[in-house]
N, C-alpha and C. Protein backbone atom coordinates (compact mmCIF):
# COMPACT_ATOMS: atom_id res chain seq x y z
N UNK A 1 -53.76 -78.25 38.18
CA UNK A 1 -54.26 -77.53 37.06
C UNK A 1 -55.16 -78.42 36.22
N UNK A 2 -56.01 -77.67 36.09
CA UNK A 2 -57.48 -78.28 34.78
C UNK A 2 -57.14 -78.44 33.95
N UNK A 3 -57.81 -79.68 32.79
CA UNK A 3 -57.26 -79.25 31.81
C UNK A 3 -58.56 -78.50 31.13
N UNK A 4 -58.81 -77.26 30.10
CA UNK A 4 -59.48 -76.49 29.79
C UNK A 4 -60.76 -77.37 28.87
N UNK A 5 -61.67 -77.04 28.51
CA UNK A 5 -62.32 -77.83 27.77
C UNK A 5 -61.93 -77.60 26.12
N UNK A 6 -61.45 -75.79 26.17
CA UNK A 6 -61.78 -76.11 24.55
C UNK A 6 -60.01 -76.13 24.16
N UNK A 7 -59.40 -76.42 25.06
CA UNK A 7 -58.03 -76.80 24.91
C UNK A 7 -58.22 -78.10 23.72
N UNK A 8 -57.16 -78.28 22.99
CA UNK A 8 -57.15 -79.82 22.49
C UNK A 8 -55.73 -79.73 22.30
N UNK A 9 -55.18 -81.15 22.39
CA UNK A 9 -53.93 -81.89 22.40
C UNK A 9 -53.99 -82.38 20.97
N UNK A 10 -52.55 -82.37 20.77
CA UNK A 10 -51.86 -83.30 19.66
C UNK A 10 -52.09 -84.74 20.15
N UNK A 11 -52.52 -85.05 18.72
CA UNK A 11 -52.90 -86.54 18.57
C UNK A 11 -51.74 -87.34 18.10
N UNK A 12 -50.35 -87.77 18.99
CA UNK A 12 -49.33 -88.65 18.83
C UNK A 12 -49.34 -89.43 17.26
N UNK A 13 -50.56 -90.06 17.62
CA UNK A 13 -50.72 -91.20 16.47
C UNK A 13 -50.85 -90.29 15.03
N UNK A 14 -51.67 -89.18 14.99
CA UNK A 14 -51.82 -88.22 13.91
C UNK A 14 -50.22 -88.06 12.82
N UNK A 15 -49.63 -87.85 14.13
CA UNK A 15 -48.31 -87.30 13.42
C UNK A 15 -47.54 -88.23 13.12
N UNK A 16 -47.54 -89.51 13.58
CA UNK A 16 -46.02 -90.62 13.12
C UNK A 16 -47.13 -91.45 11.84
N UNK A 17 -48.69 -91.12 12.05
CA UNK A 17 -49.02 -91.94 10.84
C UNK A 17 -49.33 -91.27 9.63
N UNK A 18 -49.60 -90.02 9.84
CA UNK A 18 -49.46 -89.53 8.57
C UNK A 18 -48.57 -88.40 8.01
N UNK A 19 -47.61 -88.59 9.27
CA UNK A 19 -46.50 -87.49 8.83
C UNK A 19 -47.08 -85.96 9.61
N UNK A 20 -46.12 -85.15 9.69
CA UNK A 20 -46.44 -83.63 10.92
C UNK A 20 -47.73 -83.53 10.30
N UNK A 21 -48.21 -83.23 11.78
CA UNK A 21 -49.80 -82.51 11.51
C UNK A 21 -49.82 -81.26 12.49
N UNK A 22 -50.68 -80.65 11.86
CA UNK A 22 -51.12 -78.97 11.94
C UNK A 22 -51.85 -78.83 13.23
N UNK A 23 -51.30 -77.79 14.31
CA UNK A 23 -51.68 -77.74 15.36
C UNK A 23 -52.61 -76.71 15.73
N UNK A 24 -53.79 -77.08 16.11
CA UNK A 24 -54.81 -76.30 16.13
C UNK A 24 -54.65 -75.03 16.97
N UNK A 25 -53.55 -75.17 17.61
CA UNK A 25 -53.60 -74.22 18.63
C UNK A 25 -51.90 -74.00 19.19
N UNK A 26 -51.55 -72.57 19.27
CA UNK A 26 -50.17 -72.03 19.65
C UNK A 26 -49.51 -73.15 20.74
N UNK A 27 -48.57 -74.41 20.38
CA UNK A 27 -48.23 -75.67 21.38
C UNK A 27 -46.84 -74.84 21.87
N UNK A 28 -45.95 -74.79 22.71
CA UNK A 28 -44.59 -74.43 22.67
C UNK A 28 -43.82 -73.27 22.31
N UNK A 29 -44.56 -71.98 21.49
CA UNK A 29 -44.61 -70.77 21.17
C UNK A 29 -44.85 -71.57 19.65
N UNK A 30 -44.79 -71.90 19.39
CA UNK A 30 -44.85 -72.71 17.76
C UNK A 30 -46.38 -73.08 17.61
N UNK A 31 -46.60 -71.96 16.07
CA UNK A 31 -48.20 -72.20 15.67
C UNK A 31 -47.98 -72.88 14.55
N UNK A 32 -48.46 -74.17 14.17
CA UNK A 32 -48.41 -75.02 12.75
C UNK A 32 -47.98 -76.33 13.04
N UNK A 33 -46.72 -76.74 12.81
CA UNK A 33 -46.41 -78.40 12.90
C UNK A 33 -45.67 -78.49 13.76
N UNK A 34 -46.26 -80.31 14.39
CA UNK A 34 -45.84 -80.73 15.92
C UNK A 34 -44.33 -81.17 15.61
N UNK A 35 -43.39 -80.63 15.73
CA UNK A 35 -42.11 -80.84 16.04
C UNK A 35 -41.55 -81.14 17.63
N UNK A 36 -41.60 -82.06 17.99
CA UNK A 36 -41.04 -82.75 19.49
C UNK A 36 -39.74 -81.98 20.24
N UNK A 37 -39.03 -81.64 19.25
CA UNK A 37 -37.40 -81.49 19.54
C UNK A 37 -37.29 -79.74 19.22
N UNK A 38 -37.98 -79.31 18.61
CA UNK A 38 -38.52 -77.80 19.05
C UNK A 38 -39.09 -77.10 19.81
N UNK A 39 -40.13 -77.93 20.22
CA UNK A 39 -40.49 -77.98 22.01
C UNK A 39 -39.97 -77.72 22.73
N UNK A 40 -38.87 -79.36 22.92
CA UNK A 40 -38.32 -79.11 23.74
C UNK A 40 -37.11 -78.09 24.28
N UNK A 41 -36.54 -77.99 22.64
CA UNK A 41 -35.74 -76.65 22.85
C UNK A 41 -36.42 -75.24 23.36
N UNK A 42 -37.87 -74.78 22.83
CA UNK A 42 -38.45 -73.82 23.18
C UNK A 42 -38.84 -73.86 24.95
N UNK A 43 -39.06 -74.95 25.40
CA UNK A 43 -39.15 -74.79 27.02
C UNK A 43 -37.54 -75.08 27.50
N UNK A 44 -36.94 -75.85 27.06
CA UNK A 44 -35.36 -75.39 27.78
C UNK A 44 -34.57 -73.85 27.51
N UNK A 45 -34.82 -73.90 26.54
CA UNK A 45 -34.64 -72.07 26.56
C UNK A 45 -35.30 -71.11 27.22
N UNK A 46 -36.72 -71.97 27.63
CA UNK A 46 -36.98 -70.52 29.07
C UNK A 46 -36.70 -71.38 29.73
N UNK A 47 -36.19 -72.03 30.34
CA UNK A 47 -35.75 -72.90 31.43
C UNK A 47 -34.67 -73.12 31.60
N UNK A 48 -33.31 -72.41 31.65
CA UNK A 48 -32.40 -72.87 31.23
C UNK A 48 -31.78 -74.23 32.49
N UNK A 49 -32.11 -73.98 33.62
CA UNK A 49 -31.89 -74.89 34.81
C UNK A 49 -32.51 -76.09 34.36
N UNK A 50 -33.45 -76.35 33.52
CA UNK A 50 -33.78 -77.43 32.95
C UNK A 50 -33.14 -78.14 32.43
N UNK A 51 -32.65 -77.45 30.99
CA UNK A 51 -31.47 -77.72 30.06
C UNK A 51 -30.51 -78.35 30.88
N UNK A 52 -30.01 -77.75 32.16
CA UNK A 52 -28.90 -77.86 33.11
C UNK A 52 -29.28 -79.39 33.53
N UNK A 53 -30.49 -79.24 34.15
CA UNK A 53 -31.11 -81.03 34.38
C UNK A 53 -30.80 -81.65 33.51
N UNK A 54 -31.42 -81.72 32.72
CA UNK A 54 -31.52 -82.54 31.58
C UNK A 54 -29.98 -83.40 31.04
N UNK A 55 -28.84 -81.92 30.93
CA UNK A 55 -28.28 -82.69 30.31
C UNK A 55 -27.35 -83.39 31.25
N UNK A 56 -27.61 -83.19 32.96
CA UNK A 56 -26.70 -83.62 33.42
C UNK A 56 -27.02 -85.33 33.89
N UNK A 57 -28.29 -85.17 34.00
CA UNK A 57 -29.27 -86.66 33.60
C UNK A 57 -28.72 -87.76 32.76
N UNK A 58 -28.52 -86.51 31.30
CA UNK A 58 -28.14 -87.55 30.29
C UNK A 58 -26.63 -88.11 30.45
N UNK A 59 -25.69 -86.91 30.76
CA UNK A 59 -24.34 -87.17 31.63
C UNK A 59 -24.35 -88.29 32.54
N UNK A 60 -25.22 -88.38 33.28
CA UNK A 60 -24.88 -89.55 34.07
C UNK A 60 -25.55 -91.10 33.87
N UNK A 61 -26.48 -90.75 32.92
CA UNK A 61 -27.10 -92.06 32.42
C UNK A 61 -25.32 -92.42 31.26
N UNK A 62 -24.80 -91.62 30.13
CA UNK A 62 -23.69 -92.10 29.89
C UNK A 62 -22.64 -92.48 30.71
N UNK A 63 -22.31 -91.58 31.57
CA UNK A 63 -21.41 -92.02 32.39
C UNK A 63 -21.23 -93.64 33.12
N UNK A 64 -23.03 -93.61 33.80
CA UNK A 64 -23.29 -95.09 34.15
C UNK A 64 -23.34 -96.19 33.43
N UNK A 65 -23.34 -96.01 32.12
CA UNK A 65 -23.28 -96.94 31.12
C UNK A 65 -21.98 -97.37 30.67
N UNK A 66 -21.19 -96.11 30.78
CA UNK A 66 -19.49 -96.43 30.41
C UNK A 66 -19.18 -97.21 32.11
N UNK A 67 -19.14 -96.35 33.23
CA UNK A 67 -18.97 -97.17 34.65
C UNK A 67 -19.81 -98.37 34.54
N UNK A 68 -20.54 -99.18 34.59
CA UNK A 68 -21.18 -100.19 34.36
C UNK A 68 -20.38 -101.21 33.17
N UNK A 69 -20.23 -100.39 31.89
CA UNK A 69 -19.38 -101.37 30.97
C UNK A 69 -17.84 -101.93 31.65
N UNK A 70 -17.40 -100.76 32.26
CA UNK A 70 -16.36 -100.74 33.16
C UNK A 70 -16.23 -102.16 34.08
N UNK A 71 -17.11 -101.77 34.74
CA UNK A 71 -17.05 -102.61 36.06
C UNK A 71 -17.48 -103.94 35.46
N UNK A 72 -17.68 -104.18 34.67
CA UNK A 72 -18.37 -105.51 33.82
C UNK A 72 -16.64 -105.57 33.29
N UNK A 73 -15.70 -105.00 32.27
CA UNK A 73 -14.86 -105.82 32.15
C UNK A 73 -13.95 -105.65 33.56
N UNK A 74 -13.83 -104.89 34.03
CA UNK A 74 -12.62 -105.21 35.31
C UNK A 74 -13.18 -106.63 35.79
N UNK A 75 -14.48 -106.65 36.36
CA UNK A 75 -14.98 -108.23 37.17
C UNK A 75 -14.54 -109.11 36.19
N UNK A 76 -15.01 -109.18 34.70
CA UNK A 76 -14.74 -110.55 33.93
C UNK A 76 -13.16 -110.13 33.70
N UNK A 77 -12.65 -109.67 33.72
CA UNK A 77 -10.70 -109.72 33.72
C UNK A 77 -10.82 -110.46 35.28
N UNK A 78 -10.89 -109.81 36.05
CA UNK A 78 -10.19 -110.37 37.47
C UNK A 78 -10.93 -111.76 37.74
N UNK A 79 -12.38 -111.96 37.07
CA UNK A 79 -12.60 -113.57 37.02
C UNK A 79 -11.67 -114.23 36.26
N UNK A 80 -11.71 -113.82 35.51
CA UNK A 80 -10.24 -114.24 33.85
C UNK A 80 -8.64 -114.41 34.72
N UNK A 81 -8.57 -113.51 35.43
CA UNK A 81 -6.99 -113.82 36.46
C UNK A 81 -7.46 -115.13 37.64
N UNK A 82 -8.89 -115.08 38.49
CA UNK A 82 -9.12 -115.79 39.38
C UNK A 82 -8.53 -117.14 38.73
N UNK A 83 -9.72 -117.22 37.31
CA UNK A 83 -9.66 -119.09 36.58
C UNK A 83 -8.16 -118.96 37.06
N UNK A 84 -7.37 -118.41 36.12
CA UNK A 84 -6.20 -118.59 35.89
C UNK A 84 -5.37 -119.17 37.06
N UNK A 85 -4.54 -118.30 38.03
CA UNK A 85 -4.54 -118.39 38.98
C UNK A 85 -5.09 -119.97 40.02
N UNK A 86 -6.19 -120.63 39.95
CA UNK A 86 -7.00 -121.16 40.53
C UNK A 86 -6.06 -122.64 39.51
N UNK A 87 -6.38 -122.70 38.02
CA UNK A 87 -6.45 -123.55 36.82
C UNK A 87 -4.56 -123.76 37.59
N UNK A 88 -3.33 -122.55 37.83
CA UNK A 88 -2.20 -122.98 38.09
C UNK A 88 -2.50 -123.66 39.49
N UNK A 89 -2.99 -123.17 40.29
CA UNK A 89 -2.83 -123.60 41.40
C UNK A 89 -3.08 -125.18 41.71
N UNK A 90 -4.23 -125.76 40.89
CA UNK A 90 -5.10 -126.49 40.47
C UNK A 90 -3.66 -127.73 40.02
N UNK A 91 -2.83 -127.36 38.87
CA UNK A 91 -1.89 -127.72 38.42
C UNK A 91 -0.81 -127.87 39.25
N UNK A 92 -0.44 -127.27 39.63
CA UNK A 92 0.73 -127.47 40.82
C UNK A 92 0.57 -128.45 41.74
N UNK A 93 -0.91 -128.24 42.06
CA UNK A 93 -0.99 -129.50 43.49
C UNK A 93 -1.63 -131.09 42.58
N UNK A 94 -1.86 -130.96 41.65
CA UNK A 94 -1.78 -131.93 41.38
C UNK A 94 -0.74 -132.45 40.76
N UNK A 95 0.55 -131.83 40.71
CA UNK A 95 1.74 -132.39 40.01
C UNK A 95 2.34 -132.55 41.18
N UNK A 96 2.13 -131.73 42.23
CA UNK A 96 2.94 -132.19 43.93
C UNK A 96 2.97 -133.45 44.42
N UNK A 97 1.28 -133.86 43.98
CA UNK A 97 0.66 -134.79 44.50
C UNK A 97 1.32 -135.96 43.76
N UNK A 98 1.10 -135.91 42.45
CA UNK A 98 2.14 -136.92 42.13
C UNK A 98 3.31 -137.46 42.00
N UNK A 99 4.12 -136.06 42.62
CA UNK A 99 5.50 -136.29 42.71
C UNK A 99 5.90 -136.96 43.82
N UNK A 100 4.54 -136.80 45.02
CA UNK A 100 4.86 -137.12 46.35
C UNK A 100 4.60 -138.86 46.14
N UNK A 101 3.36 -139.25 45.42
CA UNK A 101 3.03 -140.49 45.26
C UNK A 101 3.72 -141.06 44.95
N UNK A 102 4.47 -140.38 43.62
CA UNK A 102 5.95 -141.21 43.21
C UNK A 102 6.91 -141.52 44.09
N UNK A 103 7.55 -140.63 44.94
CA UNK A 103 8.49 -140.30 45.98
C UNK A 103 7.87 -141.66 46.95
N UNK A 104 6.68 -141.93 47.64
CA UNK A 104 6.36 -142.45 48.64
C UNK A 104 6.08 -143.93 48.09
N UNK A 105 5.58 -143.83 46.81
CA UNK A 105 6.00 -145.29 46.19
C UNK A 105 7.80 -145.88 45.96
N UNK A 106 8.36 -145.06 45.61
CA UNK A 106 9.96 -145.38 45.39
C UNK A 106 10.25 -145.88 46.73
N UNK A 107 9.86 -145.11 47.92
CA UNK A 107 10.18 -145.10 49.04
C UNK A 107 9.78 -146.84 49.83
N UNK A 108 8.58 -146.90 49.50
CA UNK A 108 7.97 -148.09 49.81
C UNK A 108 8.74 -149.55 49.68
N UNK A 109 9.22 -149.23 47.93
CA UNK A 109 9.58 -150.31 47.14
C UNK A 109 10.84 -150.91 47.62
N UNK A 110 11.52 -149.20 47.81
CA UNK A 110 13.07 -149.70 48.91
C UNK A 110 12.94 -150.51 49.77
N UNK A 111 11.76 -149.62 50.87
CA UNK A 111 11.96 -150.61 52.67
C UNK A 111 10.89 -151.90 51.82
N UNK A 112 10.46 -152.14 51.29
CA UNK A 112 10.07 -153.51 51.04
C UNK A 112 10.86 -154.47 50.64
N UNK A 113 11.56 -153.74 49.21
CA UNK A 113 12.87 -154.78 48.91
C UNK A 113 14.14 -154.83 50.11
N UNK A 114 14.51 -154.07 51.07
CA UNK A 114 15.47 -154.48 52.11
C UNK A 114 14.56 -155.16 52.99
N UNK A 115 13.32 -154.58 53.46
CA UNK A 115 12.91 -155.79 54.64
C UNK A 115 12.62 -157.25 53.81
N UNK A 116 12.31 -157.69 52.18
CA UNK A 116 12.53 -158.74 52.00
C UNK A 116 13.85 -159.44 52.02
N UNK A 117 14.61 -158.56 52.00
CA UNK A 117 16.29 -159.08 51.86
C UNK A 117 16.48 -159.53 53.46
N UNK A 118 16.18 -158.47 54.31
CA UNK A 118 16.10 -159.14 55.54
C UNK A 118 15.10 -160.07 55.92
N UNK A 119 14.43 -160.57 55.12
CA UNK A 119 13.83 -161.60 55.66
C UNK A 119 14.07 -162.66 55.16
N UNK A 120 15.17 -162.77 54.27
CA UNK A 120 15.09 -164.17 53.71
C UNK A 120 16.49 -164.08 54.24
N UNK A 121 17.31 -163.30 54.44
CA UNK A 121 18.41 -163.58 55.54
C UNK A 121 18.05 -164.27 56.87
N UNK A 122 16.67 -163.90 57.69
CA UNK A 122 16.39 -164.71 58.87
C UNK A 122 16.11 -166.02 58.65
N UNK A 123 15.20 -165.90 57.52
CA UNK A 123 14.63 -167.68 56.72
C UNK A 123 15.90 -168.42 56.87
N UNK A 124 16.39 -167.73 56.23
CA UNK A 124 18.01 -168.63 55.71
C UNK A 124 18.73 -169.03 57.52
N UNK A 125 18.77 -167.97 58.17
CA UNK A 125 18.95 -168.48 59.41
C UNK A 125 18.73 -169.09 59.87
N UNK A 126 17.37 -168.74 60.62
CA UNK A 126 16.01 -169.81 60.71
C UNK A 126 15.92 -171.19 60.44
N UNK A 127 16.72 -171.62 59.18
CA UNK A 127 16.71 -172.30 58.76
C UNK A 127 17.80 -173.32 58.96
N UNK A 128 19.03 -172.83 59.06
CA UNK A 128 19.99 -173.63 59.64
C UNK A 128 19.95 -173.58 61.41
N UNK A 129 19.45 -172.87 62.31
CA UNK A 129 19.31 -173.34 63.07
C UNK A 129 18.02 -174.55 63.76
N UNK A 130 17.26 -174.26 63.06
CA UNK A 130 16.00 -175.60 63.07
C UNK A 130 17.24 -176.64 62.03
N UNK A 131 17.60 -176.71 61.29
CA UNK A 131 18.58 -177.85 61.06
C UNK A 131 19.37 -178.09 61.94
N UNK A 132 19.80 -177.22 62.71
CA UNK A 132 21.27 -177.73 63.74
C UNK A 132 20.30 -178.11 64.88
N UNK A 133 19.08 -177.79 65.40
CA UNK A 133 18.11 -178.41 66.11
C UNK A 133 17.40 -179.88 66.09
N UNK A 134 17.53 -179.95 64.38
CA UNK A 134 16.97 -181.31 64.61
C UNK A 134 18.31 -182.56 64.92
N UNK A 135 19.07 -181.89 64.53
CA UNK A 135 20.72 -182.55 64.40
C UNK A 135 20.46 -182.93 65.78
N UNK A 136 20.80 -181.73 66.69
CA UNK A 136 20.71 -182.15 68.17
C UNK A 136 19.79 -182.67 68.68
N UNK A 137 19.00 -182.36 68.30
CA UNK A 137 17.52 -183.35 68.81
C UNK A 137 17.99 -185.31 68.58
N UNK A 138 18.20 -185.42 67.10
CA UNK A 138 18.71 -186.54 66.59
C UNK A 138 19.68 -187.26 67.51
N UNK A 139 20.70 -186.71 67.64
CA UNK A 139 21.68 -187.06 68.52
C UNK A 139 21.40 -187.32 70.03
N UNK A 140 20.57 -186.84 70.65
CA UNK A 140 20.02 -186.60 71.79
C UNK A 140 19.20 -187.76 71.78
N UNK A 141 18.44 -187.87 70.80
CA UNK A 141 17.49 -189.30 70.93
C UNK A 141 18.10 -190.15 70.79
N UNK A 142 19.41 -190.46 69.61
CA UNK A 142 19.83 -191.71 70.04
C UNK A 142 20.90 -192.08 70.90
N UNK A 143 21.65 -190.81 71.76
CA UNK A 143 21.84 -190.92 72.65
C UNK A 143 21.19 -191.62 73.90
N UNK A 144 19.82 -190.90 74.23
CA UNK A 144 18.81 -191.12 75.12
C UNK A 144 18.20 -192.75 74.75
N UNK A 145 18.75 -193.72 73.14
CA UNK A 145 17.96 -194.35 73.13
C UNK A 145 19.18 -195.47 73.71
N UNK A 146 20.50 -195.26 73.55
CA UNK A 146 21.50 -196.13 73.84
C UNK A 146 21.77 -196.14 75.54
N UNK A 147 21.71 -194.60 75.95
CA UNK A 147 21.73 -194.73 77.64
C UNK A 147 20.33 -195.71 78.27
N UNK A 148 19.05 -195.23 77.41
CA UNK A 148 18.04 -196.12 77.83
C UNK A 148 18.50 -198.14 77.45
N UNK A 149 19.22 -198.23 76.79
CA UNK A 149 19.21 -199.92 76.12
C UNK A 149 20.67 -200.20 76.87
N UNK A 150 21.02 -199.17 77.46
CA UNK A 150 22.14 -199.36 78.11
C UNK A 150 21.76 -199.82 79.56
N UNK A 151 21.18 -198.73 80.39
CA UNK A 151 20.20 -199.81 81.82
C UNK A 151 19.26 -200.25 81.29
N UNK A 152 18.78 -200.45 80.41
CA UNK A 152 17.79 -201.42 80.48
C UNK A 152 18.09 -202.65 80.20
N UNK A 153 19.56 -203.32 79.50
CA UNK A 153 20.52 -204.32 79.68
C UNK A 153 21.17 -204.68 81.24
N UNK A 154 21.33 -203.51 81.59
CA UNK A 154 21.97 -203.52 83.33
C UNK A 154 21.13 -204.45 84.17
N UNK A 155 19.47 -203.81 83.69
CA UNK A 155 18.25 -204.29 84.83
C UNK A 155 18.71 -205.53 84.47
N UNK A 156 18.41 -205.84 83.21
CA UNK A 156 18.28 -206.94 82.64
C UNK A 156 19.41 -208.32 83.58
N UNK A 157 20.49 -207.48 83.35
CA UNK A 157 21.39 -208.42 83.52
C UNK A 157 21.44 -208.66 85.11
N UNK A 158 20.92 -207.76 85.68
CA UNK A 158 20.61 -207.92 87.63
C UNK A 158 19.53 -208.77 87.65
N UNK A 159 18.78 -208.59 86.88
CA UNK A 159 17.28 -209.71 87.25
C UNK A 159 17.54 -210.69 87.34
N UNK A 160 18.20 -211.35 86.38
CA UNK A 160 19.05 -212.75 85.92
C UNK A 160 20.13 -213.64 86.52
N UNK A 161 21.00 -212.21 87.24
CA UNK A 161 21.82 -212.82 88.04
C UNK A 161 21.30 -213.28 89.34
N UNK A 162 20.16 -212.42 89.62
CA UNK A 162 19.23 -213.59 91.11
C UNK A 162 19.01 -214.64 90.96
N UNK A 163 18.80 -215.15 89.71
CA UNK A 163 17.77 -216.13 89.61
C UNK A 163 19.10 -217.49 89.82
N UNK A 164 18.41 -218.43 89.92
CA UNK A 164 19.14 -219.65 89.82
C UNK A 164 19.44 -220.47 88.77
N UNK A 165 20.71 -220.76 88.55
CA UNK A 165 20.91 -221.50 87.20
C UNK A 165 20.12 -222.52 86.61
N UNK A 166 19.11 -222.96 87.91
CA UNK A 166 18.81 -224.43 87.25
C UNK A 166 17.61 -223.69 86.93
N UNK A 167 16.52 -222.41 86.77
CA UNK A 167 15.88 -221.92 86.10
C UNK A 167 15.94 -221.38 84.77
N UNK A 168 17.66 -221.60 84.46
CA UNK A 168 17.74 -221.34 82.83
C UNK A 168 17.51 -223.00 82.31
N UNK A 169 17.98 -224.07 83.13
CA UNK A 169 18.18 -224.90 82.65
C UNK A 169 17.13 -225.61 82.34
N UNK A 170 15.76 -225.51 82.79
CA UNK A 170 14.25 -226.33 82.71
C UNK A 170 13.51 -225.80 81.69
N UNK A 171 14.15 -225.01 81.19
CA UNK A 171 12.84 -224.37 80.02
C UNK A 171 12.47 -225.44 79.07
């Protein structure tokens, strides 16, 4: 559809700047001042399937705005339970963790202090038998040094008895 030539339109700006202005021509069944919201009532009233549009439009633009506000707090609640949730969980294993560290340190300190107890029980062993070793060793050497000064007097005394007396006597 054309638009007519000697048609003329409301001038928007006419009316919000100097307040309703006078319409040259029958707009909406309404001859005189541009009223917006009379309009629109005058074409939804022959339209009533319009009206029907319209307001079910506006129905669901509210609706989507309440569902949307909706779904905005359910997500930030169930983020709000996640932290939570996450912040205990978070807590727990790190109090596990230290209970275990504790536990595995106590644990440590035990088998360290008994394997030092057992080890200065072997020292201590250890220790008197390298003493009763050198004992025997000791004994053994001067054993070994009296059996040795013992033939080695024997040789001694066989070498001597070959010889002839009058070779002690010329020295």
């Amino acid at each position: 559809m054309e638009a007519d030539e000697n048609t003329s339109y409301p001038d928007p700006a006419a009316y919000y700047a100097d307040g309703p202005a006078t319409l040259p021509n029958n707009v909406g069944g309404h001859e005189g001042v541009y009223e917006p919201d009379k309009m629109t009532d005058g074409i939804t009233r022959a339209c009533p399937w319009l009206q029907s549009l319209i307001s079910g439009i506006e129905a669901r633009r509210r609706e989507d705005r309440c569902l949307e506000t909706e779904c905005y707090n359910v997500h930030k609640a169930r983020l709000e339970t996640v932290k939570t949730l996450l912040m205990r969980k978070l807590d727990y294993e790190v109090a596990a963790r230290q209970a275990y560290e504790q536990k595995l340190t106590s644990t440590l300190e035990q088998r360290l202090g008994g394997m030092e107890a057992t080890l200065m029980l072997r020292i201590t062993e250890l220790d008197k038998a390298v003493s009763g070793l050198i004992e025997i060793a000791d004994i053994h050497h001067e054993q070994a040094a009296v059996v040795h000064m013992d033939s080695f007097g024997r040789s001694f005394e066989r070498v001597h008895a070959d010889e002839p007396a009058e070779s002690h006597s010329r020295g």
